[in-house]
PDB file of N, CA and C in Angstrom:
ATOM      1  N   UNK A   1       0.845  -1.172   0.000  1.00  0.00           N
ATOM      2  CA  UNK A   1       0.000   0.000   0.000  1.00  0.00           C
ATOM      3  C   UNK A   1       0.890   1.235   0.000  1.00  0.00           C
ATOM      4  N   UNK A   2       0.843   2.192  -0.554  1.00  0.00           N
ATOM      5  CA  UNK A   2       1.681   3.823  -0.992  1.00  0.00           C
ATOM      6  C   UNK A   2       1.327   4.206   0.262  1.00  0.00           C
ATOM      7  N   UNK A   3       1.613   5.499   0.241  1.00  0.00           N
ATOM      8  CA  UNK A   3       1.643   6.595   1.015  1.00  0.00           C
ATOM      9  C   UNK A   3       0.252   7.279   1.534  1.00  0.00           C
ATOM     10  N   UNK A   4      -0.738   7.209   0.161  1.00  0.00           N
ATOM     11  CA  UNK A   4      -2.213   7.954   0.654  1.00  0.00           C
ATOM     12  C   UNK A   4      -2.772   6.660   0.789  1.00  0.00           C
ATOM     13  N   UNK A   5      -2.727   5.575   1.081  1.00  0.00           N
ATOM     14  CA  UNK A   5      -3.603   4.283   1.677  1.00  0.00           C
ATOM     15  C   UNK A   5      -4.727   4.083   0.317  1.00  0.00           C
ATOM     16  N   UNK A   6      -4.421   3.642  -0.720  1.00  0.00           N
ATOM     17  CA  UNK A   6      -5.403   3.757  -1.504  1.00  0.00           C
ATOM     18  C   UNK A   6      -6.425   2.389  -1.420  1.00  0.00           C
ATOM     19  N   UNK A   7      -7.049   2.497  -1.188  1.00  0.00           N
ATOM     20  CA  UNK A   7      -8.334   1.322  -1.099  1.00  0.00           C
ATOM     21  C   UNK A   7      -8.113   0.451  -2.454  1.00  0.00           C
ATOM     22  N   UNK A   8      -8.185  -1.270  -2.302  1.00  0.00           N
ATOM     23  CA  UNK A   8      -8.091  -1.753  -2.918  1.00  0.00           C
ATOM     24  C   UNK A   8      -9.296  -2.180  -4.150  1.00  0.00           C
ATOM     25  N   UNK A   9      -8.826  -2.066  -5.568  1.00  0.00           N
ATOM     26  CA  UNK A   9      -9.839  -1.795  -6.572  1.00  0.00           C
ATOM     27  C   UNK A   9     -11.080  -2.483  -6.874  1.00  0.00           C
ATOM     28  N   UNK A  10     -11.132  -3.580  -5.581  1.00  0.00           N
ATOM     29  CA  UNK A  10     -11.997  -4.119  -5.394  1.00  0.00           C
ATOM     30  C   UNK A  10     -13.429  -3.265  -4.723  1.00  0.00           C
ATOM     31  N   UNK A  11     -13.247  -2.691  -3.719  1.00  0.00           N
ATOM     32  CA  UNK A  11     -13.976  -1.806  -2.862  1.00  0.00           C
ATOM     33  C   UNK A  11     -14.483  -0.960  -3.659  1.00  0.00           C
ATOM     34  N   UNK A  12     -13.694  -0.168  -4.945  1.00  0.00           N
ATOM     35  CA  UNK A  12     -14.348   0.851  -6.364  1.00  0.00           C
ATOM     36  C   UNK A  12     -15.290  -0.181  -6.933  1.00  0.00           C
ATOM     37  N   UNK A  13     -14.879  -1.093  -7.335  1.00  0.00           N
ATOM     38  CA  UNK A  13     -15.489  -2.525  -8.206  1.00  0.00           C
ATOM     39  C   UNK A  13     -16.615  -2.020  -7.933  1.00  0.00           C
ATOM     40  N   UNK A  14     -16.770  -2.947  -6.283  1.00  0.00           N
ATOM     41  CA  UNK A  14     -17.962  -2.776  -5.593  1.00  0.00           C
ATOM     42  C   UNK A  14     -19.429  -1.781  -5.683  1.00  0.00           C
ATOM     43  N   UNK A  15     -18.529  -0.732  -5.668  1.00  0.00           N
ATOM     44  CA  UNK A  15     -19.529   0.250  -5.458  1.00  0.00           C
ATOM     45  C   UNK A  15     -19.979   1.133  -7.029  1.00  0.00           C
ATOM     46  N   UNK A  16     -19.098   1.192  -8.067  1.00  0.00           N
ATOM     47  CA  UNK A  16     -19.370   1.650  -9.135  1.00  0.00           C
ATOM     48  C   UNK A  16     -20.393   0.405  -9.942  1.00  0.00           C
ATOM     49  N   UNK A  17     -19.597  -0.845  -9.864  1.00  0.00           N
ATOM     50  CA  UNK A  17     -20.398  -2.265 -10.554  1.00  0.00           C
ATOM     51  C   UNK A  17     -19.697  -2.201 -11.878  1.00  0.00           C
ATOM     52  N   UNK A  18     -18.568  -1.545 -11.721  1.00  0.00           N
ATOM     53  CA  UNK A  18     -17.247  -1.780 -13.013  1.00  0.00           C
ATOM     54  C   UNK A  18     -15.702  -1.687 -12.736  1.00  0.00           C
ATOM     55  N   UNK A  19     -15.218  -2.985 -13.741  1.00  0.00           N
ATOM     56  CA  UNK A  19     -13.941  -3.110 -13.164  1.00  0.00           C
ATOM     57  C   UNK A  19     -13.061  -1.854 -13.338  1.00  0.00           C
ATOM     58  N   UNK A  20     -12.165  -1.442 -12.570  1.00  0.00           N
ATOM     59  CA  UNK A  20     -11.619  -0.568 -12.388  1.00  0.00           C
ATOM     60  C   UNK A  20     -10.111  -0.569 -12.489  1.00  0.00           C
ATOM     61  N   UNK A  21      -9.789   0.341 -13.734  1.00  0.00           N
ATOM     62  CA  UNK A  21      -8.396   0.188 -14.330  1.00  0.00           C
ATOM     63  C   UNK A  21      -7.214   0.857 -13.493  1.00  0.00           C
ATOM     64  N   UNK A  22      -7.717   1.818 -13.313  1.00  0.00           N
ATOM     65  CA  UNK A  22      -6.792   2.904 -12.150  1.00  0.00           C
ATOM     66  C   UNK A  22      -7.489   3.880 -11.162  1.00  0.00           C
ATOM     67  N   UNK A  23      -6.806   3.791  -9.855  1.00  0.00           N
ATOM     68  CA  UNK A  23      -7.367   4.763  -9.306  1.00  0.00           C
ATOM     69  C   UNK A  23      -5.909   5.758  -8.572  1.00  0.00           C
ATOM     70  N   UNK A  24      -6.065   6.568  -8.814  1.00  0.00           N
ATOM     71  CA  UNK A  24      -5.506   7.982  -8.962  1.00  0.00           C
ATOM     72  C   UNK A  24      -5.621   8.690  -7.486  1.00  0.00           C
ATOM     73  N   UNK A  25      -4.901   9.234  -6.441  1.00  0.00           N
ATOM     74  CA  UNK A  25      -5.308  10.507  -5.072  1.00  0.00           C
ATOM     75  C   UNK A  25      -5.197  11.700  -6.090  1.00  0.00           C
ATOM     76  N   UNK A  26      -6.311  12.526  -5.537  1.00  0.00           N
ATOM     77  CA  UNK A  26      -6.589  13.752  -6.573  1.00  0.00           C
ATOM     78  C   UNK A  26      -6.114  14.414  -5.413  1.00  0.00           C
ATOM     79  N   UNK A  27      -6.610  14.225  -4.222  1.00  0.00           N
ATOM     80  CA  UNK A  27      -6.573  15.870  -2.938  1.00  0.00           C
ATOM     81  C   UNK A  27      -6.678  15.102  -1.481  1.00  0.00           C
ATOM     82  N   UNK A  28      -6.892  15.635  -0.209  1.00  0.00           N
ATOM     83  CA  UNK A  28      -7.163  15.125   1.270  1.00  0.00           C
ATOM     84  C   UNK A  28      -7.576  16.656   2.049  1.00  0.00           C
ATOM     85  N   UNK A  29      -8.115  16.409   2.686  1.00  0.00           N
ATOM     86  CA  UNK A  29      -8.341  17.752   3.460  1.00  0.00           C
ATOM     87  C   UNK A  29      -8.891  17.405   4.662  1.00  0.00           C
ATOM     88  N   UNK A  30      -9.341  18.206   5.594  1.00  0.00           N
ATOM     89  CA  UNK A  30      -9.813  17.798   7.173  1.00  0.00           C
ATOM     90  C   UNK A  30     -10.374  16.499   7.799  1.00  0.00           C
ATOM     91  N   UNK A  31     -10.825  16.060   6.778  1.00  0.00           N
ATOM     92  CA  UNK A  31     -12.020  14.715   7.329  1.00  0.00           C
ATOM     93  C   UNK A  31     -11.854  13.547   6.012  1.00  0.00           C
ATOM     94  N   UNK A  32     -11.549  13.760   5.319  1.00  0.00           N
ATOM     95  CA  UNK A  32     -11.658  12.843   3.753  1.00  0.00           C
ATOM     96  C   UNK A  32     -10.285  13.115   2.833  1.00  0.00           C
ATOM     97  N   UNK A  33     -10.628  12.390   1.988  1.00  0.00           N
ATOM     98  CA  UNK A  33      -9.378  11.876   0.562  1.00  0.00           C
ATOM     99  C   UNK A  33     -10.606  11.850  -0.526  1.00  0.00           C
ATOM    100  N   UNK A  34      -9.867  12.144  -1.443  1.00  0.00           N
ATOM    101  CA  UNK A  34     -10.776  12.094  -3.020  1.00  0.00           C
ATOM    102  C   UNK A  34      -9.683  11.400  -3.686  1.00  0.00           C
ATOM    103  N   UNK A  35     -10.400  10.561  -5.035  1.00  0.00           N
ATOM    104  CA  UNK A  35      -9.801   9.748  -5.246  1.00  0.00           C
ATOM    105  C   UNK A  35     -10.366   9.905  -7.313  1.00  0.00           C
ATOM    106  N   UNK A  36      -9.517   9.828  -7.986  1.00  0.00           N
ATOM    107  CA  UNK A  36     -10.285   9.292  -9.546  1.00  0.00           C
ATOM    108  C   UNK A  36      -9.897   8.370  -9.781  1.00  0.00           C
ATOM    109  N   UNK A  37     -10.732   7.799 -10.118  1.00  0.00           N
ATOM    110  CA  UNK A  37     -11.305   5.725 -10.653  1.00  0.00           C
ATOM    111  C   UNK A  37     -11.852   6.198 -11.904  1.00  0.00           C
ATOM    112  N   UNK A  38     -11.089   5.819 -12.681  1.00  0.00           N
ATOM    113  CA  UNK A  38     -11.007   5.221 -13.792  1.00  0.00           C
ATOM    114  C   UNK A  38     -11.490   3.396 -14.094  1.00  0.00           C
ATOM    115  N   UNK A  39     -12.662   3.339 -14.816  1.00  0.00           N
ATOM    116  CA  UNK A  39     -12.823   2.457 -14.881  1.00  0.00           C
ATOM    117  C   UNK A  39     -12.849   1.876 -16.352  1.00  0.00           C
ATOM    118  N   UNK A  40     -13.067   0.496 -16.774  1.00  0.00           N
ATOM    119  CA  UNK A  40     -13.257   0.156 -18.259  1.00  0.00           C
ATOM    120  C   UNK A  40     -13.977   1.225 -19.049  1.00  0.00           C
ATOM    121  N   UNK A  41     -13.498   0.765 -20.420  1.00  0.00           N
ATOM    122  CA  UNK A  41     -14.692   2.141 -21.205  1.00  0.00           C
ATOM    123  C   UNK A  41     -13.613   3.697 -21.104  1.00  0.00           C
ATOM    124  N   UNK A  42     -14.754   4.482 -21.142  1.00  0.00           N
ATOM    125  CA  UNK A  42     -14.395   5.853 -21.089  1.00  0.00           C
ATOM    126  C   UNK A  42     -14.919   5.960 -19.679  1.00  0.00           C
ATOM    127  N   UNK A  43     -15.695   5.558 -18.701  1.00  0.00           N
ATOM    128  CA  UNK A  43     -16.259   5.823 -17.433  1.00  0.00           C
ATOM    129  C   UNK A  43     -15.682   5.676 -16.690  1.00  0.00           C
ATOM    130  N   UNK A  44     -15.670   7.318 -15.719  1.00  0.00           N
ATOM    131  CA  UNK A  44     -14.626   7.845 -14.808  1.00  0.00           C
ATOM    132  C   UNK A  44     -15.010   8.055 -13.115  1.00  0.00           C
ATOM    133  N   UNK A  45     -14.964   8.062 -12.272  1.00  0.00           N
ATOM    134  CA  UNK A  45     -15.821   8.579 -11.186  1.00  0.00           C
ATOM    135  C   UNK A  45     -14.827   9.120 -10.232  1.00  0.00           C
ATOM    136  N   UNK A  46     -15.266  10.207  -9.492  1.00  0.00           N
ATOM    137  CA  UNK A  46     -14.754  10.661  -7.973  1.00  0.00           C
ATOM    138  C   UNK A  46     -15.041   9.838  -6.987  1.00  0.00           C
ATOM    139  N   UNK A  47     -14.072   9.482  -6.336  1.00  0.00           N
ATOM    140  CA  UNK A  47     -14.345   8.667  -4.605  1.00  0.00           C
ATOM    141  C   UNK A  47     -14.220   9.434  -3.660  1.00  0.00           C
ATOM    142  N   UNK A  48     -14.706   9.517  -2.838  1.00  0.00           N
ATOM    143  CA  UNK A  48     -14.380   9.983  -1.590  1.00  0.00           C
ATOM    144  C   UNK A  48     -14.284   9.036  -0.382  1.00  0.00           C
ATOM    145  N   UNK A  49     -13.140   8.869   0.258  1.00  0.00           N
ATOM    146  CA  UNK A  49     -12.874   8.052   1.531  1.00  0.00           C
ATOM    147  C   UNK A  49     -12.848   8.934   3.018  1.00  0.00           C
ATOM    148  N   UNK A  50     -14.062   8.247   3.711  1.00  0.00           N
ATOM    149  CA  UNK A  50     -13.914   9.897   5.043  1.00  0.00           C
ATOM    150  C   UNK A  50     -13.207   8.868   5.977  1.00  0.00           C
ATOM    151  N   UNK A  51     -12.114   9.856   7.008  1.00  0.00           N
ATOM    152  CA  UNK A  51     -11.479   9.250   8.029  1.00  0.00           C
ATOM    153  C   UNK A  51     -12.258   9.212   9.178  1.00  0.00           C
ATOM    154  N   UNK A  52     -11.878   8.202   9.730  1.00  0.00           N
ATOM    155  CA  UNK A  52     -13.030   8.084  11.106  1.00  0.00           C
ATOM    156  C   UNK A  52     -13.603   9.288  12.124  1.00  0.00           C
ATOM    157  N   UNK A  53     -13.664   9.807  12.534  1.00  0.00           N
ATOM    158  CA  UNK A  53     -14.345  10.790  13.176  1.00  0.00           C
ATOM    159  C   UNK A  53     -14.192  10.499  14.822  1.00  0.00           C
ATOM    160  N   UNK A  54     -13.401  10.390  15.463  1.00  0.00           N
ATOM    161  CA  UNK A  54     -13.186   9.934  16.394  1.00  0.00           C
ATOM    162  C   UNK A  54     -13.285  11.369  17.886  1.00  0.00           C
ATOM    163  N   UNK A  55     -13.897  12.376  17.190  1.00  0.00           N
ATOM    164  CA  UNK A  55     -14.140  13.338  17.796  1.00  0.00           C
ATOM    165  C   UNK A  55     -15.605  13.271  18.707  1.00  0.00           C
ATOM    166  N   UNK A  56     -16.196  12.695  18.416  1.00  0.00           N
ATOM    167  CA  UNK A  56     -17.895  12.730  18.860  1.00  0.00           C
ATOM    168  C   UNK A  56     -18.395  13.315  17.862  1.00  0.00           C
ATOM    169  N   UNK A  57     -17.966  14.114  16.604  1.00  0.00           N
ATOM    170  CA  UNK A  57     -18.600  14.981  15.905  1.00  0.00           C
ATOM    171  C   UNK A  57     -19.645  14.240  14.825  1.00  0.00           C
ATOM    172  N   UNK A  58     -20.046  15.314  13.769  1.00  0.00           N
ATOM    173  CA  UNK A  58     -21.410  14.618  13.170  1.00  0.00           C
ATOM    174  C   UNK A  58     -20.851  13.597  11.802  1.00  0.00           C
ATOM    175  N   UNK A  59     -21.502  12.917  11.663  1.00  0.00           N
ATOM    176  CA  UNK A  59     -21.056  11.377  10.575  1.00  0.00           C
ATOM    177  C   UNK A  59     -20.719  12.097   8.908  1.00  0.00           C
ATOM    178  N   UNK A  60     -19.581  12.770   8.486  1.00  0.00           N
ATOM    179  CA  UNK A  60     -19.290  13.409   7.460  1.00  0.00           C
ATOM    180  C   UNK A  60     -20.204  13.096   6.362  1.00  0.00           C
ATOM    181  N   UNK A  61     -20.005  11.571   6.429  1.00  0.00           N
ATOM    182  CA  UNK A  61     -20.673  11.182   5.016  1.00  0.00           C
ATOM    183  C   UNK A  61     -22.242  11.460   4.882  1.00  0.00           C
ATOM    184  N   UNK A  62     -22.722  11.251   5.898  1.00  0.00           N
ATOM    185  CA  UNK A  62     -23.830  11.546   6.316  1.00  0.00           C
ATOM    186  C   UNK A  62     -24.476  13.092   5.555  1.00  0.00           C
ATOM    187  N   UNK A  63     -23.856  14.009   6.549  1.00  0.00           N
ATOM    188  CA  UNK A  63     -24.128  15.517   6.359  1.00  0.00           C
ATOM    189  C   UNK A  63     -23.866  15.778   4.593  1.00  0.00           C
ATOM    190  N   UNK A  64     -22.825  14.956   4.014  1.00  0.00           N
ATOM    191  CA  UNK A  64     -22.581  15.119   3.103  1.00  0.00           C
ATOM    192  C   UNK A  64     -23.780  14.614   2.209  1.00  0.00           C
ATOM    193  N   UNK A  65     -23.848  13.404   2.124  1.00  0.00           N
ATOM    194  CA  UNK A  65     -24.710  12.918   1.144  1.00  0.00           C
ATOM    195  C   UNK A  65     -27.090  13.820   1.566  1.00  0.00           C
ATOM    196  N   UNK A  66     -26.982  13.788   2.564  1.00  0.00           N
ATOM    197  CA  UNK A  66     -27.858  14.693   2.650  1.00  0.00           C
ATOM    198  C   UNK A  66     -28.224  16.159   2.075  1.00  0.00           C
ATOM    199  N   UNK A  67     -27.045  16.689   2.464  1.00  0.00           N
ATOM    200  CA  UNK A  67     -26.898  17.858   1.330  1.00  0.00           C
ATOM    201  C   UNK A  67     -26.906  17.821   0.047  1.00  0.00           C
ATOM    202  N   UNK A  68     -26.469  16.971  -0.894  1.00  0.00           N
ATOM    203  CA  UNK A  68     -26.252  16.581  -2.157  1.00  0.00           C
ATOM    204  C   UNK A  68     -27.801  16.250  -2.318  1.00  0.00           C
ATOM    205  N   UNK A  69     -28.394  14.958  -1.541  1.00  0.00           N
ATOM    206  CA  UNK A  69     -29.857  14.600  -1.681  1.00  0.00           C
ATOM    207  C   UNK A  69     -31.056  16.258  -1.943  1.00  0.00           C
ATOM    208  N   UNK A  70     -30.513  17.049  -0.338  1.00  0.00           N
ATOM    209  CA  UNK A  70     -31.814  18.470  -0.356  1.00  0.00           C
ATOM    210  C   UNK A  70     -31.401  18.938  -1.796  1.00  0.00           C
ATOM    211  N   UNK A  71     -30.174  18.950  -2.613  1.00  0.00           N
ATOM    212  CA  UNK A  71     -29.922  20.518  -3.625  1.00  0.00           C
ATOM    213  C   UNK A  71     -30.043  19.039  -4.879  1.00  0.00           C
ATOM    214  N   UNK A  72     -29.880  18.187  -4.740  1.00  0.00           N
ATOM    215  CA  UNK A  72     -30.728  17.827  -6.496  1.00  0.00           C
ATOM    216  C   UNK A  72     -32.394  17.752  -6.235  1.00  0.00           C
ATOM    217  N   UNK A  73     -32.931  17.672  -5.494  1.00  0.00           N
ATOM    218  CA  UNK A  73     -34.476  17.884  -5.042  1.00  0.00           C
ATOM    219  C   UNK A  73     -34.999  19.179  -5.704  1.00  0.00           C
ATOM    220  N   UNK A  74     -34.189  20.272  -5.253  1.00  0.00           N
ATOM    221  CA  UNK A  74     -34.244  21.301  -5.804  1.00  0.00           C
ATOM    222  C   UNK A  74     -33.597  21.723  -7.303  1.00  0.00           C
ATOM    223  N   UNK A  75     -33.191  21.079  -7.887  1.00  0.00           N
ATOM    224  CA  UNK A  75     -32.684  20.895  -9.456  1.00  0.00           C
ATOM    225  C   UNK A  75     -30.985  21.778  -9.001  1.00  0.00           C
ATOM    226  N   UNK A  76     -30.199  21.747  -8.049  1.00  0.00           N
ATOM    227  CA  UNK A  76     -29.042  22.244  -7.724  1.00  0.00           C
ATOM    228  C   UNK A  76     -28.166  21.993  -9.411  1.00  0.00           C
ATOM    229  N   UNK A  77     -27.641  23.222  -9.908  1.00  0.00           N
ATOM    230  CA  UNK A  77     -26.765  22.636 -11.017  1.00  0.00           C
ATOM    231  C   UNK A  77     -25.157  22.009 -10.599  1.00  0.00           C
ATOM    232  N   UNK A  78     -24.821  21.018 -11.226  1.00  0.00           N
ATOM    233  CA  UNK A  78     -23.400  20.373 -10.916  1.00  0.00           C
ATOM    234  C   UNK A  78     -23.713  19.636  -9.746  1.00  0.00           C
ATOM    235  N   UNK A  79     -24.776  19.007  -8.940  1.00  0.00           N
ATOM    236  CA  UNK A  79     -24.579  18.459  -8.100  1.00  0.00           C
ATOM    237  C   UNK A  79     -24.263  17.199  -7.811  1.00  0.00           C
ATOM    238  N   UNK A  80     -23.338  16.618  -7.241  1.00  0.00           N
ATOM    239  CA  UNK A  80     -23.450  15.343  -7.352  1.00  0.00           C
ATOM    240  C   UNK A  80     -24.086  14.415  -7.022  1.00  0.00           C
ATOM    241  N   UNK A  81     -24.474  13.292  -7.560  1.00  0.00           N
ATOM    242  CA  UNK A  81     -24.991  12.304  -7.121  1.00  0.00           C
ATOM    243  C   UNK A  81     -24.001  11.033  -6.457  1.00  0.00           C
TER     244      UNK A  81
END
């Protein structure tokens, strides 16, 4: 395993439902790592890996994917899914 701990391409597999040729560290910042997966084809995706939270504080992924959920509800442009 390198230096940024990259999750093995199985775990991308998993969750995209395509095999996955390369995955790439794009950035890291307070709570998470982003990641580009490259998979078969031309189809590309962002990962995000959050570090444990060992603060008591609120569940990143959580707050995260909620927010993303309220602003495509509302037609948010660029938002991710």
């Amino acid at each position: 395993m390198d230096k940024h701990n990259i999750p093995e391409p199985a775990v991308w597999e998993s969750l995209t439902g395509r095999p996955v040729i390369r995955v790439s560290h794009l950035g890291a910042g307070g709570n998470s790592r982003v990641w580009r997966i490259d998979c078969d084809g031309e189809i590309n995706y962002a990962g995000k890996q959050y570090f444990p939270d060992n603060r008591g504080g609120s569940n990143r992924m959580t707050v995260e994917t909620t927010t993303f959920s309220f602003l495509n509800r509302r037609r948010g442009p660029c938002v991710p899914r």
